[in-house]
Protein backbone atom coordinates (compact mmCIF):
# COMPACT_ATOMS: atom_id res chain seq x y z
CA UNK A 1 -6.66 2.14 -43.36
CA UNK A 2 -6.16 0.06 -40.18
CA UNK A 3 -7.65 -3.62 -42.55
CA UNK A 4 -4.70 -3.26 -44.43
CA UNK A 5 -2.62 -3.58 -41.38
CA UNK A 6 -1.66 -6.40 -39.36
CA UNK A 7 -3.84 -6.87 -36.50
CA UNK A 8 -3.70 -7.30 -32.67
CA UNK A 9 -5.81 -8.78 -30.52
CA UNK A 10 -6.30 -8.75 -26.65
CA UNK A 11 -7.23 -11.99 -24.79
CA UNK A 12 -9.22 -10.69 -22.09
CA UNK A 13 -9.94 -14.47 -20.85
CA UNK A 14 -8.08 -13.93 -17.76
CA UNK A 15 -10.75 -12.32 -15.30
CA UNK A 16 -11.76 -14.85 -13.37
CA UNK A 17 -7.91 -14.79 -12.17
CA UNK A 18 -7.94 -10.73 -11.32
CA UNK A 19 -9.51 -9.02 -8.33
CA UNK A 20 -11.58 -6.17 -9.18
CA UNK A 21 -8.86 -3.57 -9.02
CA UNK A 22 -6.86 -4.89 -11.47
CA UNK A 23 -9.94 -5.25 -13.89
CA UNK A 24 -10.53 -2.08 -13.23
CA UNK A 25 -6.83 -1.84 -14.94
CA UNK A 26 -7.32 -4.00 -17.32
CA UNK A 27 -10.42 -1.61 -18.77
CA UNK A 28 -8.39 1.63 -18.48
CA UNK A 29 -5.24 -0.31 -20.27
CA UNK A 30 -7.86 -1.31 -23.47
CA UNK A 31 -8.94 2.49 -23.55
CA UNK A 32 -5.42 3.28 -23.76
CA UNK A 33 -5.07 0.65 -26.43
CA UNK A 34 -8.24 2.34 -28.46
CA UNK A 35 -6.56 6.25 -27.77
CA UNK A 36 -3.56 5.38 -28.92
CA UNK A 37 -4.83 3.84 -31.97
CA UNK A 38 -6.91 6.12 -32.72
CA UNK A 39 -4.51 9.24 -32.72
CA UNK A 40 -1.90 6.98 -35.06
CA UNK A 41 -1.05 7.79 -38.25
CA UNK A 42 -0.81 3.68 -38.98
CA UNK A 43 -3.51 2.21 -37.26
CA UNK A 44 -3.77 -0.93 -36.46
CA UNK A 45 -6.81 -3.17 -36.16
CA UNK A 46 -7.60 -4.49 -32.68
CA UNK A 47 -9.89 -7.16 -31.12
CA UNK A 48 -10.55 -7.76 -27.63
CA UNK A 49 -11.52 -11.58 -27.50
CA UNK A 50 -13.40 -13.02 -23.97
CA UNK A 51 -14.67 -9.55 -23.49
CA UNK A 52 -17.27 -9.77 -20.71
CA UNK A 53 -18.12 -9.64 -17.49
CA UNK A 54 -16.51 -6.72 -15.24
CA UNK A 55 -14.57 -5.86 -17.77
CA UNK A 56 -17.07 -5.16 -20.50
CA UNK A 57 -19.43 -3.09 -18.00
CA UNK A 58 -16.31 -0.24 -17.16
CA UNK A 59 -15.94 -0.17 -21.20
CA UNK A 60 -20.14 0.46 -21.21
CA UNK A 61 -19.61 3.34 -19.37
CA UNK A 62 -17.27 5.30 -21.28
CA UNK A 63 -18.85 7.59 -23.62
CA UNK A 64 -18.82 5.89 -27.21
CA UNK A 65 -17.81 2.38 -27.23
CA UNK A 66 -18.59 0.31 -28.61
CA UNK A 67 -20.25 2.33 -31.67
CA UNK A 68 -17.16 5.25 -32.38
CA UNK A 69 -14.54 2.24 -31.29
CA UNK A 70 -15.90 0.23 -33.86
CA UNK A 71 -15.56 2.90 -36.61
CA UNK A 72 -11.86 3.27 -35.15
CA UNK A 73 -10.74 -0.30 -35.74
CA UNK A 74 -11.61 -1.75 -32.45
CA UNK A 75 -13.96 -4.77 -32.25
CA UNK A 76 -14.96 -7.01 -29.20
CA UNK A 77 -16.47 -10.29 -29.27
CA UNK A 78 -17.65 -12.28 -25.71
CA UNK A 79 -16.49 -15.31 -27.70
CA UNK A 80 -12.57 -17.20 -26.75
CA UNK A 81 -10.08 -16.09 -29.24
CA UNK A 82 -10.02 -19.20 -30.62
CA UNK A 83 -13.27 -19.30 -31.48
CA UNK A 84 -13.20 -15.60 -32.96
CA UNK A 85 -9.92 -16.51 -35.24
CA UNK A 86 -10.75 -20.39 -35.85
CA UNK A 87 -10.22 -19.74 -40.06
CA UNK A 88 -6.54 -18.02 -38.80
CA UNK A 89 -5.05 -20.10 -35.98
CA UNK A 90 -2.01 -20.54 -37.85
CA UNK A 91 -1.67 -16.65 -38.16
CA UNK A 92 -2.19 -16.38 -34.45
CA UNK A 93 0.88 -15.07 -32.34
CA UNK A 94 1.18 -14.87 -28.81
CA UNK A 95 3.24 -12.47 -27.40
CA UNK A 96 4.94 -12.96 -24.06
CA UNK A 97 7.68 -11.59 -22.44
CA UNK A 98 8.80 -15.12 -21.22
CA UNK A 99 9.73 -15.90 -25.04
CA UNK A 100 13.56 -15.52 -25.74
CA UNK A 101 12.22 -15.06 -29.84
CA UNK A 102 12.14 -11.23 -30.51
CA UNK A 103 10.14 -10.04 -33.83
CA UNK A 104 11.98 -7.79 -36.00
CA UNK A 105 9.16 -7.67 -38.36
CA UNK A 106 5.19 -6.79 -38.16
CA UNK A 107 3.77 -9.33 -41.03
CA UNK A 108 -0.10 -7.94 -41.97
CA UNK A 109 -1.26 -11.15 -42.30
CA UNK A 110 -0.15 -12.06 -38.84
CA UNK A 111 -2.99 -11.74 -35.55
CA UNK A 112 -0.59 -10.46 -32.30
CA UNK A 113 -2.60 -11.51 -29.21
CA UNK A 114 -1.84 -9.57 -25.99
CA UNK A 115 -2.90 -11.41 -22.95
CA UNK A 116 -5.30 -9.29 -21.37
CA UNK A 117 -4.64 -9.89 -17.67
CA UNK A 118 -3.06 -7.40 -14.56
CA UNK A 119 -1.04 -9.25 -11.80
CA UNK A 120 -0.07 -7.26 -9.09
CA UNK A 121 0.65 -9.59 -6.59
């Protein structure tokens, strides 16, 4: 159900730029991503691109990923989402909330990337 979907995908290439706290964020903010997913009765599919590091070893320790997050839709790579999506750059969107462009419409053959970074400064 969630291939026929559009897709999203989280750019978790930002952690270099977060102090542990907000990494710590970042993790509990992709396990929201997966719950709320999962409990949907249109799933999405998600990938979290640049997964590694800090990041990666909270998401070790909860019980299940990456095996039952996998058979839920949700993939991570430790490769740039460039790299991951290089066939489907031109289907690649970027959300921000610095963009004055709202989208009306979810297209399924459109990748939304969420940058995957927590500033609280």
């Amino acid at each position: 159900q969630a291939s026929a979907s559009f897709q999203v995908s989280i750019d978790c290439s930002f952690e270099e730029h977060m102090t542990s706290k907000e990494v710590g964020s970042l993790a509990l903010q992709l396990r929201y991503c997966y719950a709320s997913n999962r409990r949907s009765s249109k799933p999405c599919y998600y990938t979290a691109t640049s997964l590694a590091g800090a990041t990666l070893k909270h998401l070790q320790n909860v019980c299940g990923f990456p095996e039952s997050w996998l058979a839920k839709g949700f993939a991570h790579t430790e490769v740039s989402l460039e790299e991951h999506f290089k066939s489907q750059l031109t289907n690649l969107v970027y959300l921000t909330s610095d963009s004055d462009n709202v989208i009306e419409v979810l297209e399924n053959n459109k990748i939304y990337v969420i940058g995957g970074i927590v500033d609280r400064k």
